[in-house]
C-alpha atoms as a PDB file:
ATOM      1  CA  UNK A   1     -49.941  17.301 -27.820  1.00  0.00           C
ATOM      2  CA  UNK A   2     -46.691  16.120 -26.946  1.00  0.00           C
ATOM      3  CA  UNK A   3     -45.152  16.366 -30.468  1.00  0.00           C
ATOM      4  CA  UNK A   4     -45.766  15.863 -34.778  1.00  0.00           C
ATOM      5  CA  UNK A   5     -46.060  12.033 -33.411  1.00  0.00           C
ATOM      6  CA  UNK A   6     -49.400  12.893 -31.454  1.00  0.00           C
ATOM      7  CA  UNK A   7     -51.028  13.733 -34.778  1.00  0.00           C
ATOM      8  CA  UNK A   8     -49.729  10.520 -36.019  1.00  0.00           C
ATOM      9  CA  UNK A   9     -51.347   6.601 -36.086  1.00  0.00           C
ATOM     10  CA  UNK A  10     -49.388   3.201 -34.939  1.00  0.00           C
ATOM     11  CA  UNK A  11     -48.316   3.269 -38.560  1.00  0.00           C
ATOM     12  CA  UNK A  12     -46.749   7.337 -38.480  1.00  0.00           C
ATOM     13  CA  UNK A  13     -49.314   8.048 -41.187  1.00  0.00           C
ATOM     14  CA  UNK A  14     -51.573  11.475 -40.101  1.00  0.00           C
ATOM     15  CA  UNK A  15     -54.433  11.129 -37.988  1.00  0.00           C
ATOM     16  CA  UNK A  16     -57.882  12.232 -39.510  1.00  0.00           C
ATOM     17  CA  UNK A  17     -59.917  14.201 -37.424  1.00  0.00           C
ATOM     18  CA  UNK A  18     -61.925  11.853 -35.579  1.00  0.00           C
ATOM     19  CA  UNK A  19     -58.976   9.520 -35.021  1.00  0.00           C
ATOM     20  CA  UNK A  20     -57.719  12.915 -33.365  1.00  0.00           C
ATOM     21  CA  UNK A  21     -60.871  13.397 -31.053  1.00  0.00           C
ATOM     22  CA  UNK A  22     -60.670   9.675 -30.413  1.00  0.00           C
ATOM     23  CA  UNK A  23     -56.961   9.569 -29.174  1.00  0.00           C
ATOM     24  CA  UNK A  24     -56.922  13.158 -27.304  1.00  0.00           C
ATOM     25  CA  UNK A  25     -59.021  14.827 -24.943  1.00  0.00           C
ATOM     26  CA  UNK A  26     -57.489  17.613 -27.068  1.00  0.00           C
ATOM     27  CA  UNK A  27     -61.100  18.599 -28.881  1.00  0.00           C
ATOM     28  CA  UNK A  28     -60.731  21.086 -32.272  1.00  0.00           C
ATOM     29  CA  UNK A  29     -63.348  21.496 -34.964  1.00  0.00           C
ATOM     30  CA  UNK A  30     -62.429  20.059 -37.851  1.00  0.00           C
ATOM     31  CA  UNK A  31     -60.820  23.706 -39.899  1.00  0.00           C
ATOM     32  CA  UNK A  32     -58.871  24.038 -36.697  1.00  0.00           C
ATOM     33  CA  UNK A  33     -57.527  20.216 -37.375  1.00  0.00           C
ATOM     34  CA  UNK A  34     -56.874  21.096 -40.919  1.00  0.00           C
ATOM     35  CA  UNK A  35     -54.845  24.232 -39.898  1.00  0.00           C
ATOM     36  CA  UNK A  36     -52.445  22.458 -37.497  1.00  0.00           C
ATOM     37  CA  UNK A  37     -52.001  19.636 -40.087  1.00  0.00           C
ATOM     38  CA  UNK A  38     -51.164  21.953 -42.868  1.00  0.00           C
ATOM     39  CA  UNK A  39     -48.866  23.804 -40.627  1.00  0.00           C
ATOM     40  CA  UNK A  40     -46.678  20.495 -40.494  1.00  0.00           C
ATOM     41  CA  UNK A  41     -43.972  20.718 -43.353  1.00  0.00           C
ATOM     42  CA  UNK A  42     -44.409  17.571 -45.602  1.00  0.00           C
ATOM     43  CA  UNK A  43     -40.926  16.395 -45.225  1.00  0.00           C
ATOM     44  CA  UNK A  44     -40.750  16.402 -41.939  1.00  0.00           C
ATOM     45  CA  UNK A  45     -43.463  13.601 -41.812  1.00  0.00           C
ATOM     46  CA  UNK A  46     -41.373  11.277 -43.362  1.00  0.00           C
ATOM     47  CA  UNK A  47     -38.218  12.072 -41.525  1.00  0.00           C
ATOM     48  CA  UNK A  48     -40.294  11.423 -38.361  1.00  0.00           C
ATOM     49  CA  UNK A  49     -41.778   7.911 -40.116  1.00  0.00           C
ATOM     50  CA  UNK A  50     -38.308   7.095 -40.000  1.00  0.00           C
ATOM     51  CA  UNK A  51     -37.045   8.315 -36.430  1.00  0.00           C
ATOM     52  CA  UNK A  52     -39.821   6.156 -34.671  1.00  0.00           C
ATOM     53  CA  UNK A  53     -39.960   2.965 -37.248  1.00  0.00           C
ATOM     54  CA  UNK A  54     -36.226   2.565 -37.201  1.00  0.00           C
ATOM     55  CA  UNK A  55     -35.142   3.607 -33.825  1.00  0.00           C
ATOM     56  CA  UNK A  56     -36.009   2.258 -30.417  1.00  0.00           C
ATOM     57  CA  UNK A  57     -36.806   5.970 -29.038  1.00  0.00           C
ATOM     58  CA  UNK A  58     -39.797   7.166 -28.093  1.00  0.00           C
ATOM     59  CA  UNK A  59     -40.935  11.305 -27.830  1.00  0.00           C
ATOM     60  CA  UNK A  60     -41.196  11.734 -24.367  1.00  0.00           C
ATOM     61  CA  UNK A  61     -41.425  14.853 -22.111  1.00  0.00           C
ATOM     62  CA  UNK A  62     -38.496  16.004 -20.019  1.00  0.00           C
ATOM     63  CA  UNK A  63     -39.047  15.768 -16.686  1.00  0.00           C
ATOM     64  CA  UNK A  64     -40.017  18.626 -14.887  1.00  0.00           C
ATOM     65  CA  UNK A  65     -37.591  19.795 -12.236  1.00  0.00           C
ATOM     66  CA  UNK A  66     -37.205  22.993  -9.799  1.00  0.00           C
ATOM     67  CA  UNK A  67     -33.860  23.489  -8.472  1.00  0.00           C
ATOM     68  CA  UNK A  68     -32.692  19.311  -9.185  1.00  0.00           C
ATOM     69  CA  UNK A  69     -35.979  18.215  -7.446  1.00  0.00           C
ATOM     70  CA  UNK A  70     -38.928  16.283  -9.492  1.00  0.00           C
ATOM     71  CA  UNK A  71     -41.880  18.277  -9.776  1.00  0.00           C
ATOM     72  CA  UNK A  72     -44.118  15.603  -8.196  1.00  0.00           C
ATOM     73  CA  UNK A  73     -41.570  15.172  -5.445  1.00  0.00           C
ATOM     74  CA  UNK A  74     -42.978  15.095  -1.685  1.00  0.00           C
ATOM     75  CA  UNK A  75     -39.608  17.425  -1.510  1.00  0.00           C
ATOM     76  CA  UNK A  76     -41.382  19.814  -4.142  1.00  0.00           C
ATOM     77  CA  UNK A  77     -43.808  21.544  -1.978  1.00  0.00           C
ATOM     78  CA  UNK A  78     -45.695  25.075  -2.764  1.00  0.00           C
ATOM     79  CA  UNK A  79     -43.327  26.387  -0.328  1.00  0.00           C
ATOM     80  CA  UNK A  80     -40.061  25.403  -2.282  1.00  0.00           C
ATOM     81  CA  UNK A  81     -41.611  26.612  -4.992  1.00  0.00           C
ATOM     82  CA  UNK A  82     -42.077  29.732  -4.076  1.00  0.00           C
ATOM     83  CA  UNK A  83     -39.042  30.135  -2.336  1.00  0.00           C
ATOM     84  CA  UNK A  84     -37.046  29.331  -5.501  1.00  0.00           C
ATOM     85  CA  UNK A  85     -39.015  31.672  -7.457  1.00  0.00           C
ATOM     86  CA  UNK A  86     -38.065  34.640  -5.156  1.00  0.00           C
ATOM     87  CA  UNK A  87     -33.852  33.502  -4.874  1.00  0.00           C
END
């Protein structure tokens, strides 16, 4: 899950479950579902209603860099990697 908006429809209104297990290859049981959805303060579901209806952003993930190099970067071997990890 990315963010709240994950858990959300086209509409920002809270999946239900099987909307979940339908949009994700996230799978929960249905208390589990209930758990993380109760977890979510209630005002903050409006607030993000509002972010994503009235503004042209959209969540996204930062990209992933090691040492100002893209993750998936040919550049970005296992080598680098581990190089970097050891400086």
């Amino acid at each position: 899950m990315l963010v709240v908006y994950d858990l959300s429809d086209c509409n920002e209104n809270p999946l239900d479950h099987l909307t979940f297990l339908e949009k994700s290859s996230f799978h929960c049981s249905y208390s589990e579902f209930q758990k993380i959805i109760k977890a979510i303060p209630q005002s903050l579901i409006p607030l993000i209603q509002n972010i994503v209806i009235y503004s042209n952003t959209k969540p996204a993930l930062p990209k992933l860099r090691v040492n100002d190099y893209d993750l998936i970067d040919k550049k970005c071997s296992n080598k680098f990697i581990q190089i970097c990890s050891i400086l």
